[in-house]
C-alpha atoms as a PDB file:
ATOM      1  CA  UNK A   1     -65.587   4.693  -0.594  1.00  0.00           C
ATOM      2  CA  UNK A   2     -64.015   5.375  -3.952  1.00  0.00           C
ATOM      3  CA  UNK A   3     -61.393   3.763  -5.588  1.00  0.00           C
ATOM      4  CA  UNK A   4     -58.669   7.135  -5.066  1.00  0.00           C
ATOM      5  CA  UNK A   5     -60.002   7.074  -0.864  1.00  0.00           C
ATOM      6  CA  UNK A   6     -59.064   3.713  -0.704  1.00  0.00           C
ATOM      7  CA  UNK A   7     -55.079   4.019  -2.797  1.00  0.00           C
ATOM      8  CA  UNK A   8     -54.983   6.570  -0.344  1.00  0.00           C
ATOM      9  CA  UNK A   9     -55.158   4.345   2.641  1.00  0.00           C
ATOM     10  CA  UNK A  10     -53.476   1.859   1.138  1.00  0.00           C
ATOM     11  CA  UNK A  11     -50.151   4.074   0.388  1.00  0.00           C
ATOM     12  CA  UNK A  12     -50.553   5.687   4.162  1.00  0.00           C
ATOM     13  CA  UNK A  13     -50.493   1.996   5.622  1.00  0.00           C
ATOM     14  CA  UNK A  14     -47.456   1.233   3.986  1.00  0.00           C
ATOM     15  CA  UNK A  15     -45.451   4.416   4.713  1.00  0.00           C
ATOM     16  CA  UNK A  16     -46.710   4.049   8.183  1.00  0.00           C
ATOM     17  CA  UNK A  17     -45.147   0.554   8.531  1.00  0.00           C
ATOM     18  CA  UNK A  18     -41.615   1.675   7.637  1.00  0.00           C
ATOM     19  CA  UNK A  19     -39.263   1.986  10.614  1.00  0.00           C
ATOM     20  CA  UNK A  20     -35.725   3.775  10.336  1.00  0.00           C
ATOM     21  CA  UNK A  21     -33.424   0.886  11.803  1.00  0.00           C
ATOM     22  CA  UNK A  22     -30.188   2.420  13.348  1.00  0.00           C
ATOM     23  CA  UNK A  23     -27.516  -0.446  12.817  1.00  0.00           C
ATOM     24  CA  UNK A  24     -25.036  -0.249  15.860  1.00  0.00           C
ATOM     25  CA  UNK A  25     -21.408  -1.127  14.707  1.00  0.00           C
ATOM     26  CA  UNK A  26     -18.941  -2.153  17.239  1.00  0.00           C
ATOM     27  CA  UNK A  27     -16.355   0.088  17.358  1.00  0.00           C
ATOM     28  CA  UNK A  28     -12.538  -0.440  19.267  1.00  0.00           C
ATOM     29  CA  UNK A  29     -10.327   2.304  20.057  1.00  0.00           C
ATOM     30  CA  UNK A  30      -8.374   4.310  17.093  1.00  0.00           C
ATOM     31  CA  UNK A  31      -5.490   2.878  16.405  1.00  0.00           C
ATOM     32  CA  UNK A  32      -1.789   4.529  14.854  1.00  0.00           C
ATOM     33  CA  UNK A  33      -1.945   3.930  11.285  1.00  0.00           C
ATOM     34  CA  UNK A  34       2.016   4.210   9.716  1.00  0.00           C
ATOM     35  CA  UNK A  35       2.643   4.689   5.609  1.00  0.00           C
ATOM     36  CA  UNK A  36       6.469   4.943   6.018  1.00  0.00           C
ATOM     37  CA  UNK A  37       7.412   3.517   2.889  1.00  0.00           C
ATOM     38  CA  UNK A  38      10.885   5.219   2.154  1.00  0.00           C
ATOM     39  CA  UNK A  39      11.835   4.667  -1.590  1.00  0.00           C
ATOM     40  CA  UNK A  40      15.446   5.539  -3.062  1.00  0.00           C
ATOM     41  CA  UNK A  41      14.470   6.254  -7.641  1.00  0.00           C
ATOM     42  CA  UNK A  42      16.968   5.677  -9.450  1.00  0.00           C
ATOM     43  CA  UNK A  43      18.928   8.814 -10.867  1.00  0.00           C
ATOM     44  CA  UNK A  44      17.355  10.371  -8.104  1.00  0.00           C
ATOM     45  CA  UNK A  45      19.424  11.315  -4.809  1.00  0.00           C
ATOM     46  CA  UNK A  46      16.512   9.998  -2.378  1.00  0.00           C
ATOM     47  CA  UNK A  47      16.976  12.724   0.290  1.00  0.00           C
ATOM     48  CA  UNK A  48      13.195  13.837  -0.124  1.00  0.00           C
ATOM     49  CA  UNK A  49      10.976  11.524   1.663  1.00  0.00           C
ATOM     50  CA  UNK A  50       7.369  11.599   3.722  1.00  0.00           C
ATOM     51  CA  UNK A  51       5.897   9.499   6.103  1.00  0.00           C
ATOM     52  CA  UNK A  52       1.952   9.656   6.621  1.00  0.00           C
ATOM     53  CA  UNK A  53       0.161   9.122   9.535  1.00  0.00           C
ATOM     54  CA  UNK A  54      -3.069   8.415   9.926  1.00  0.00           C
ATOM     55  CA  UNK A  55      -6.150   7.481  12.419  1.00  0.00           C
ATOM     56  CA  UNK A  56      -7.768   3.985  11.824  1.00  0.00           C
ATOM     57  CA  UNK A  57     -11.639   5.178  11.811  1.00  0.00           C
ATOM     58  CA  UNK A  58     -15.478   3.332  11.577  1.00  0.00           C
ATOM     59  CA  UNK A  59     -16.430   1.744   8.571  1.00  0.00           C
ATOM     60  CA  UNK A  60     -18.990   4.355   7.601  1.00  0.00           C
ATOM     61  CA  UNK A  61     -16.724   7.497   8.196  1.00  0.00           C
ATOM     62  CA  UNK A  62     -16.720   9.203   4.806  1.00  0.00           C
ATOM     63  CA  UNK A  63     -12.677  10.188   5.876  1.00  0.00           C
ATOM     64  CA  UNK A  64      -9.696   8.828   7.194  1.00  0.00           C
ATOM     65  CA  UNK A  65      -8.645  11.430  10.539  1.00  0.00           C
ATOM     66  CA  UNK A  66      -4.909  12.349  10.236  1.00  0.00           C
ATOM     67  CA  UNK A  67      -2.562  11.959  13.293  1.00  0.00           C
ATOM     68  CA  UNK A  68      -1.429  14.904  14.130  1.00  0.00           C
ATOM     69  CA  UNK A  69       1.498  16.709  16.226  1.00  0.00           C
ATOM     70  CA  UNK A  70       3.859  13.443  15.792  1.00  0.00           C
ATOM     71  CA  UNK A  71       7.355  13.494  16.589  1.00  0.00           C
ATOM     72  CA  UNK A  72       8.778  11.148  13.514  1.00  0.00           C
ATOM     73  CA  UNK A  73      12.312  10.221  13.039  1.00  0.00           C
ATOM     74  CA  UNK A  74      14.427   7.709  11.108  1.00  0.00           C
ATOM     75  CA  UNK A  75      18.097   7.155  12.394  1.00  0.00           C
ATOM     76  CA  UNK A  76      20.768   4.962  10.893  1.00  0.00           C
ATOM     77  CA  UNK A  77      23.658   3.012  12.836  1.00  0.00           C
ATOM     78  CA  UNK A  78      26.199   6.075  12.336  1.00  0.00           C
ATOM     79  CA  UNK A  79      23.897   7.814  14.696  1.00  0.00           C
ATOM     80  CA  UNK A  80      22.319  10.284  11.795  1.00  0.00           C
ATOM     81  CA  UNK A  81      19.160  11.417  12.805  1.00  0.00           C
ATOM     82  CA  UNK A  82      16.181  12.716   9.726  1.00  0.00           C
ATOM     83  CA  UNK A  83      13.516  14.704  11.372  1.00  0.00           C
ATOM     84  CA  UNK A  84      10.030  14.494   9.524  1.00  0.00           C
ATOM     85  CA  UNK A  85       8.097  17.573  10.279  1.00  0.00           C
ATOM     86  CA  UNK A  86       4.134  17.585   9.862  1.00  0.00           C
ATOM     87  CA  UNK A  87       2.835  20.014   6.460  1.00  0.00           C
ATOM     88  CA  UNK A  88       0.655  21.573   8.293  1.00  0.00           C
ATOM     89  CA  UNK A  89      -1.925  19.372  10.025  1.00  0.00           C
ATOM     90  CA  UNK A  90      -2.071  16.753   7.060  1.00  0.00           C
ATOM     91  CA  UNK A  91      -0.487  13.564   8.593  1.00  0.00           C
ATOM     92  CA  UNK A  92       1.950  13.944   6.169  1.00  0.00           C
ATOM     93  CA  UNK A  93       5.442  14.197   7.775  1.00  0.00           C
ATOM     94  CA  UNK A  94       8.357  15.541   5.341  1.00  0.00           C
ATOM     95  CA  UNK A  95      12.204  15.565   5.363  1.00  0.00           C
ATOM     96  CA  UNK A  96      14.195  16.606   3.028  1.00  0.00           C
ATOM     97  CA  UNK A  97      17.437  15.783   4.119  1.00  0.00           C
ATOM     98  CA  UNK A  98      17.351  12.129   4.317  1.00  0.00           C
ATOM     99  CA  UNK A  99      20.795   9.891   3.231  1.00  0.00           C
ATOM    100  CA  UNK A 100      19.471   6.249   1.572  1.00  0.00           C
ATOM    101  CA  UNK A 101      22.566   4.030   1.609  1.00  0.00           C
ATOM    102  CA  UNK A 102      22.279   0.016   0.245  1.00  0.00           C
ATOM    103  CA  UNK A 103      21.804  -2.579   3.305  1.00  0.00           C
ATOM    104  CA  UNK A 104      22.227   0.380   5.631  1.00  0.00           C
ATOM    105  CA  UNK A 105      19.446  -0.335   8.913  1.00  0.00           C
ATOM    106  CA  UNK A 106      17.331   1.959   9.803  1.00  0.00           C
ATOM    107  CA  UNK A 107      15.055   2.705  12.739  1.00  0.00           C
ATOM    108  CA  UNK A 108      11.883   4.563  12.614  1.00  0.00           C
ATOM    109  CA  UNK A 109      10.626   6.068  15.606  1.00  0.00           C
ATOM    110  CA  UNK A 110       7.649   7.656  16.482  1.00  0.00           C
ATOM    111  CA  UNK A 111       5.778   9.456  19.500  1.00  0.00           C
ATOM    112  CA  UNK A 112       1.993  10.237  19.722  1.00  0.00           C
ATOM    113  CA  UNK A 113      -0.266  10.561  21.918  1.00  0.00           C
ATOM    114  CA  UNK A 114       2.221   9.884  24.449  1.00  0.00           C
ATOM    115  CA  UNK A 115       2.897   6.765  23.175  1.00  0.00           C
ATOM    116  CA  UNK A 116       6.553   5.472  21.486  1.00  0.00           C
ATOM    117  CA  UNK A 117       6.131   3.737  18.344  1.00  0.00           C
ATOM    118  CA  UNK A 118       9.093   1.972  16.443  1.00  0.00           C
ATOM    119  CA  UNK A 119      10.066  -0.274  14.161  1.00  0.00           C
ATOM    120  CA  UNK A 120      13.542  -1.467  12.439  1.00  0.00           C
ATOM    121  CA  UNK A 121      14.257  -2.195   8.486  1.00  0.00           C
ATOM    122  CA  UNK A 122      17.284  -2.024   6.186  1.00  0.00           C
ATOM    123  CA  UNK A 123      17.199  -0.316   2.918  1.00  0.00           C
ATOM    124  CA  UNK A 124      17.111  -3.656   0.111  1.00  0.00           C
ATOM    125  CA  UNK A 125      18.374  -2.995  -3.444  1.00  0.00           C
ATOM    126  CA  UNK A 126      16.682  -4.319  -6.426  1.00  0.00           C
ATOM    127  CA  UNK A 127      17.713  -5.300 -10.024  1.00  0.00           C
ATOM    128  CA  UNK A 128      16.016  -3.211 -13.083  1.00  0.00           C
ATOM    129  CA  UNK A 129      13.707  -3.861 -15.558  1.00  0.00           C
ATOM    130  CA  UNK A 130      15.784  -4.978 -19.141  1.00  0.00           C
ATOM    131  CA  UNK A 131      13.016  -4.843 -20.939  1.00  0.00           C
ATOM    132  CA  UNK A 132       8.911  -5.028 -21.787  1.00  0.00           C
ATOM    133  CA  UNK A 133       6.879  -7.677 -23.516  1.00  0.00           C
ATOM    134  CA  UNK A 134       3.276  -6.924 -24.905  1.00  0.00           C
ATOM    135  CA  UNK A 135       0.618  -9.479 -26.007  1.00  0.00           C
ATOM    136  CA  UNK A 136      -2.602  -8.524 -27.746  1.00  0.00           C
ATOM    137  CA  UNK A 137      -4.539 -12.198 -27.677  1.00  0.00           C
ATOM    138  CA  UNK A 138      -4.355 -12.961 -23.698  1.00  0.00           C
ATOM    139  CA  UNK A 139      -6.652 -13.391 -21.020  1.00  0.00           C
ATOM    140  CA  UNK A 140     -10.146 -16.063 -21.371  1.00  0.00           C
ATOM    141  CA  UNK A 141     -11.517 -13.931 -24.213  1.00  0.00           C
ATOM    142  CA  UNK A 142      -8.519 -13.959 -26.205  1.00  0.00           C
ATOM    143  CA  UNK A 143      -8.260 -10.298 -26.725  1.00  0.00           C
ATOM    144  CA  UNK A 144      -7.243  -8.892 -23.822  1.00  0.00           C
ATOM    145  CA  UNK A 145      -3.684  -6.892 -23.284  1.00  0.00           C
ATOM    146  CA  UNK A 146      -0.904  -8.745 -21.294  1.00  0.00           C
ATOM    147  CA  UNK A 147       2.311  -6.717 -19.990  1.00  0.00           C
ATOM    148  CA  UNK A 148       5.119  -8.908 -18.854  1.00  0.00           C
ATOM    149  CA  UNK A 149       7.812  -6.704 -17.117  1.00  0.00           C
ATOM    150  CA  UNK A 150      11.526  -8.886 -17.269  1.00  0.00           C
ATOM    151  CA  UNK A 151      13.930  -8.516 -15.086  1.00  0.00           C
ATOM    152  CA  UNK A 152      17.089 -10.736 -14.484  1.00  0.00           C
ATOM    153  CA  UNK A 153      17.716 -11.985 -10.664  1.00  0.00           C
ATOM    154  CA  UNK A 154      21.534 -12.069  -9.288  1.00  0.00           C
ATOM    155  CA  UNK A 155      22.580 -15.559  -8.713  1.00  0.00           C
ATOM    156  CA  UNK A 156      22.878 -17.121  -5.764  1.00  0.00           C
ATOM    157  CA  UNK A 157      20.729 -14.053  -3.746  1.00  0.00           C
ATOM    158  CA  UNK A 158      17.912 -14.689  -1.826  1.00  0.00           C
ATOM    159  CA  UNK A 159      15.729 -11.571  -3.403  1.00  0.00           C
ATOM    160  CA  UNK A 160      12.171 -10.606  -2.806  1.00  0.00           C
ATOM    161  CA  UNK A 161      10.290  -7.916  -5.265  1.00  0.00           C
ATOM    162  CA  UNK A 162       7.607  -5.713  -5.111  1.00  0.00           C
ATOM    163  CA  UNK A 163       5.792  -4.366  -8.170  1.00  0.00           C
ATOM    164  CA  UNK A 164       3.449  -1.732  -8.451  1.00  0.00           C
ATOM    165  CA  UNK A 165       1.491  -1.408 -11.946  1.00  0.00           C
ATOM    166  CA  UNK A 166      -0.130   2.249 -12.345  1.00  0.00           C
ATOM    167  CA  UNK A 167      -2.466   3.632 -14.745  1.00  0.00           C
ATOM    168  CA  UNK A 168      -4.967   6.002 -15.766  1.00  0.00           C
ATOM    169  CA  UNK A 169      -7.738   3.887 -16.185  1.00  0.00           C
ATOM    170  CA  UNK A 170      -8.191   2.692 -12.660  1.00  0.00           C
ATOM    171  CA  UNK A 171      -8.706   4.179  -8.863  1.00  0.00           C
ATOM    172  CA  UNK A 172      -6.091   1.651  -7.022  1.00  0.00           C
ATOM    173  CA  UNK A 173      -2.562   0.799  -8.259  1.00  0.00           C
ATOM    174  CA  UNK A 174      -2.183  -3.500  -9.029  1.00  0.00           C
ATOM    175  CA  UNK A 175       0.268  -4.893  -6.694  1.00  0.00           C
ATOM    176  CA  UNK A 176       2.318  -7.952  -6.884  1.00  0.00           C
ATOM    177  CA  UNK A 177       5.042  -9.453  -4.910  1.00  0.00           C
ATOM    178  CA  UNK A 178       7.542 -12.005  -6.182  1.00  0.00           C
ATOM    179  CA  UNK A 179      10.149 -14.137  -4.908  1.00  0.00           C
ATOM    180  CA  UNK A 180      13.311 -15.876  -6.028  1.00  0.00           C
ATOM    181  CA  UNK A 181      13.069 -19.286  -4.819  1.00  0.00           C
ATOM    182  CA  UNK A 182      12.717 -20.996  -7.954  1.00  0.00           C
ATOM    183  CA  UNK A 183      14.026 -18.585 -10.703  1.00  0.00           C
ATOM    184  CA  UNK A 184      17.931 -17.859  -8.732  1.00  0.00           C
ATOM    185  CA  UNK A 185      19.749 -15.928 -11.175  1.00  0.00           C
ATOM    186  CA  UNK A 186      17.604 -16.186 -14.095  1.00  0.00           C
ATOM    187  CA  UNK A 187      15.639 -13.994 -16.180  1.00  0.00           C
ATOM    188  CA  UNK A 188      11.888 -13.488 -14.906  1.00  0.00           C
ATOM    189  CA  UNK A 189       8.893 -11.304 -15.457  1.00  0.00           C
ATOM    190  CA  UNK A 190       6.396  -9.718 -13.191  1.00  0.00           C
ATOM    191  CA  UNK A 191       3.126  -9.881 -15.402  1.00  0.00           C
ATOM    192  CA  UNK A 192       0.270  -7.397 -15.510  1.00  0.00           C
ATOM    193  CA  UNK A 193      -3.542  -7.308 -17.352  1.00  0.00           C
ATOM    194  CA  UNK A 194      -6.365  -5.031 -17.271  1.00  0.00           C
ATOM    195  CA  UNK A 195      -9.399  -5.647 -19.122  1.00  0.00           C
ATOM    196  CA  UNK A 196     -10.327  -1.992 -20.341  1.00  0.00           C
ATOM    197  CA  UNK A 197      -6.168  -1.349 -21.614  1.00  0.00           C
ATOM    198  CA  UNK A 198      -6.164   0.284 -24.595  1.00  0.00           C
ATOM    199  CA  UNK A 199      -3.389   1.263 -27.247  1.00  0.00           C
ATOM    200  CA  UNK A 200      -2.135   4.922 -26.251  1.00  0.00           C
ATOM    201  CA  UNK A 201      -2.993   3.554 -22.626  1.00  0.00           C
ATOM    202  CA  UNK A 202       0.329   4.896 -20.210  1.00  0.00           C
ATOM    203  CA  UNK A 203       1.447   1.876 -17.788  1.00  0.00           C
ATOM    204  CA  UNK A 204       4.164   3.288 -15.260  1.00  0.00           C
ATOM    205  CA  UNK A 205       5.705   0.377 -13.492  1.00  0.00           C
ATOM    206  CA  UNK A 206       7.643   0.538 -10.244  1.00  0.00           C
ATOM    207  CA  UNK A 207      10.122  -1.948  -8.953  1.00  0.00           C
ATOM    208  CA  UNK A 208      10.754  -2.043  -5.350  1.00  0.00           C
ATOM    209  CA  UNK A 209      13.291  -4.608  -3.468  1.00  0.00           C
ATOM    210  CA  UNK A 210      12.027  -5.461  -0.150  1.00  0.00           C
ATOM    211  CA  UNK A 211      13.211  -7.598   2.824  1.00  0.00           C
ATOM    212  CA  UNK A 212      11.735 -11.118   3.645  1.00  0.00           C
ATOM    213  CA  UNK A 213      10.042  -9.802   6.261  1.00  0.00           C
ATOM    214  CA  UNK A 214       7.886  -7.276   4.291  1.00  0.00           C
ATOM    215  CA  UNK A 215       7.383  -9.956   1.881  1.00  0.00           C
ATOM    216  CA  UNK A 216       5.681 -11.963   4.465  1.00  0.00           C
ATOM    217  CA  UNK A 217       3.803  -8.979   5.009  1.00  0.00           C
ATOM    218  CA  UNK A 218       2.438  -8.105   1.621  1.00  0.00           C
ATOM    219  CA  UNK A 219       2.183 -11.845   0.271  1.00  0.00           C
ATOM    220  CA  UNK A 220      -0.780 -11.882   3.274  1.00  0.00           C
ATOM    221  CA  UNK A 221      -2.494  -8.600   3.005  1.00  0.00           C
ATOM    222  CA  UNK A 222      -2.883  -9.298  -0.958  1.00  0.00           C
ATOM    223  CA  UNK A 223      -3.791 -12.807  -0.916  1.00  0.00           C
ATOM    224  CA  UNK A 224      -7.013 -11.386   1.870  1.00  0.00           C
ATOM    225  CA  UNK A 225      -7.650  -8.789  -0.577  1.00  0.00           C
ATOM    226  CA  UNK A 226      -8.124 -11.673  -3.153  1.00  0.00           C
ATOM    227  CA  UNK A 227      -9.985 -13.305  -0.971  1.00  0.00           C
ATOM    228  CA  UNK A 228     -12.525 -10.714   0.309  1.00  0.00           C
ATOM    229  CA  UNK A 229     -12.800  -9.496  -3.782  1.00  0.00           C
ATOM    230  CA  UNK A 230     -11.759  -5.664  -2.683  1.00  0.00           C
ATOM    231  CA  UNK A 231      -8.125  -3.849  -2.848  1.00  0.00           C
ATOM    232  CA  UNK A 232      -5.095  -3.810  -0.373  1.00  0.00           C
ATOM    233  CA  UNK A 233      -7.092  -0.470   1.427  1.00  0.00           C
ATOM    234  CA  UNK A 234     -10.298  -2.571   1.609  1.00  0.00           C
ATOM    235  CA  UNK A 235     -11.426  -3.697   4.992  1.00  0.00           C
ATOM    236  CA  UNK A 236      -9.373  -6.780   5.748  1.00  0.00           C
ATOM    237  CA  UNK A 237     -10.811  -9.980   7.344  1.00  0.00           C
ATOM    238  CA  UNK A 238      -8.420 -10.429  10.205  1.00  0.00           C
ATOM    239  CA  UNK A 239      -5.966  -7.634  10.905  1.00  0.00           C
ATOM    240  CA  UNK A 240      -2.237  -7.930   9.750  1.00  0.00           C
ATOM    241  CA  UNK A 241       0.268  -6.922  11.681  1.00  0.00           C
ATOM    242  CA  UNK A 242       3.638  -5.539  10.276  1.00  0.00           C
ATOM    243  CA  UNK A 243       6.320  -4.604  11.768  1.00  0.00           C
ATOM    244  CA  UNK A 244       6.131  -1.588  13.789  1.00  0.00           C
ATOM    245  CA  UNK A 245       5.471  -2.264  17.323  1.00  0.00           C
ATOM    246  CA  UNK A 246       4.198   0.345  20.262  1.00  0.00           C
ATOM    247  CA  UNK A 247       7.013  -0.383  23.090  1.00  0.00           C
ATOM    248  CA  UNK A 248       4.506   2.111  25.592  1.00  0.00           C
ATOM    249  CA  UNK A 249       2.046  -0.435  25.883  1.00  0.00           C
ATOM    250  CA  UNK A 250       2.282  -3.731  23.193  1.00  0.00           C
ATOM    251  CA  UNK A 251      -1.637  -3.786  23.432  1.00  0.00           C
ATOM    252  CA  UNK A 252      -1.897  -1.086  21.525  1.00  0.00           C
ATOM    253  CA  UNK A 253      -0.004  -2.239  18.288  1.00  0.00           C
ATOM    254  CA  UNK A 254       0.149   0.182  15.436  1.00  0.00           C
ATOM    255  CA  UNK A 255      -1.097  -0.661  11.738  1.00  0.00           C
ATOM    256  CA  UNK A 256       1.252  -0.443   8.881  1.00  0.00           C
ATOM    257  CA  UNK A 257       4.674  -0.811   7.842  1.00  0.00           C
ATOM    258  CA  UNK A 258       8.029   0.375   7.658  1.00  0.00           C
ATOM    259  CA  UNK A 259       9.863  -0.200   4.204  1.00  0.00           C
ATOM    260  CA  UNK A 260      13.132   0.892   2.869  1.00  0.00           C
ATOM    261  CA  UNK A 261      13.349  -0.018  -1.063  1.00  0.00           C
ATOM    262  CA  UNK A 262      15.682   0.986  -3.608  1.00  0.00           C
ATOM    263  CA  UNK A 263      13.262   1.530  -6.486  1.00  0.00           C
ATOM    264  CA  UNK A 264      13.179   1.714 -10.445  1.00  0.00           C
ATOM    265  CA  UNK A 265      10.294   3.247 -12.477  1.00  0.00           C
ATOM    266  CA  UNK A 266       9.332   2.499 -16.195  1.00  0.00           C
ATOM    267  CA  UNK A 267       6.724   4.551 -18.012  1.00  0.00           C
ATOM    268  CA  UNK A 268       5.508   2.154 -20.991  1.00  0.00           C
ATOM    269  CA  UNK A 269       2.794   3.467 -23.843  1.00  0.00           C
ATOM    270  CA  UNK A 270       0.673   0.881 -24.809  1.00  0.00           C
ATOM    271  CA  UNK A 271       1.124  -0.614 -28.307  1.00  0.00           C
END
């Protein structure tokens, strides 16, 4: 036998031995996934809003299924009713007629798949940014770009904040949430780095004020997203439940949340 017969048999004994394993994932029931943040700019009148629902779906899906054919609707205590209608059959459910008022509560409600979703929130104001700091010489290397965003808290307010840092550079927005225990009515700063931030880099930073509650909420999810080294949309180890509730049949508990923020925004060009 030559030396190419016996490669030959060699290589064929190999590729014979390989066996396509099928790996079975447990899979539960699709659950209601709810996006209703509802965000009131400043110098903005805050009457255009959208809601998205989705489909929770198997970790290997390549998509996230949209929930379709939704009734959605947000009501406040002087009985005004917003209808969200569905864009077509993206999930996303718009109104455009929507009146945010400061402290007001509001109720979300939602029915699909015969099932009555529905959760309860007031709208929480927040204080703007006076002003941002740069520093060139941060981080372990000593050369890495640090953004401190101040703001000053109103004395003798118990406030919670909710910053979202956005740029160009990367996929997923960096989220931080920040309370006032132990700054009361002082001057603060909600602080942001990014290794690869460059001069000429744009950083838009949003300010959100948000209730204890969703606090709670978002202090959890992001300290499991930490922990399991991925962002907020990354599969979480345990699931967190916010505050939406399915009064149909409690078993089946919606994911998501239902916010109601007044909201700043501050487009800064890196120095």
């Amino acid at each position: 036998m030559n030396k190419l017969s016996l490669l030959f048999i060699v290589l064929l004994t190999f590729y014979s031995c390989e066996d396509v394993i099928d790996i079975q994932v447990p899979q539960a029931a699709p659950k209601l996934v709810i996006e209703a943040s509802i965000n009131w700019f400043s110098e903005t009148l805050g009457n255009e809003q959208v809601i998205k629902l989705t489909q929770s779906a198997p970790y290997f899906n390549d998509s996230i299924p949209p929930a379709n054919n939704a009734i959605v609707t947000i009501s406040d205590s002087a009985n005004n009713q917003f209808i969200f209608t569905e864009d077509n059959t993206s999930g996303l459910y718009k109104n455009n007629s929507f009146i945010p008022v400061l402290n007001e509560e509001y109720t979300l409600n939602i029915t699909y798949n015969n099932e009555e979703y529905t959760a309860t929130e007031t709208l929480t104001s927040v204080t703007p940014i006076d002003y941002i700091e740069q520093k060139n010489d941060g981080g372990f290397s000593g050369d890495d770009i640090e953004i401190k965003a101040y703001y000053t808290d109103p004395e003798n307010i118990e406030n919670f904040y909710f910053y979202e840092f956005i740029t160009d550079i990367s996929v997923l927005p960096t989220l931080e949430v920040y309370e006032d225990e132990f700054f009361d009515g002082n001057q603060i700063f909600a602080f942001f780095t990014e290794e690869d931030l460059e001069a000429g880099d744009i950083l838009t930073i949003r300010n959100y004020g948000i209730s204890e509650q969703c606090f709670d909420y978002m202090s959890i999810l992001l300290q499991q997203s930490d922990q399991a080294g991925g962002g907020p949309f990354q599969v979480q180890p345990a699931t967190v439940r916010g505050n939406c509730i399915n009064v149909t049949n409690p078993d089946n508990f919606p994911l998501g949340y239902f916010r109601l923020s007044q909201a700043h925004e501050v487009s800064y060009i890196v120095e």
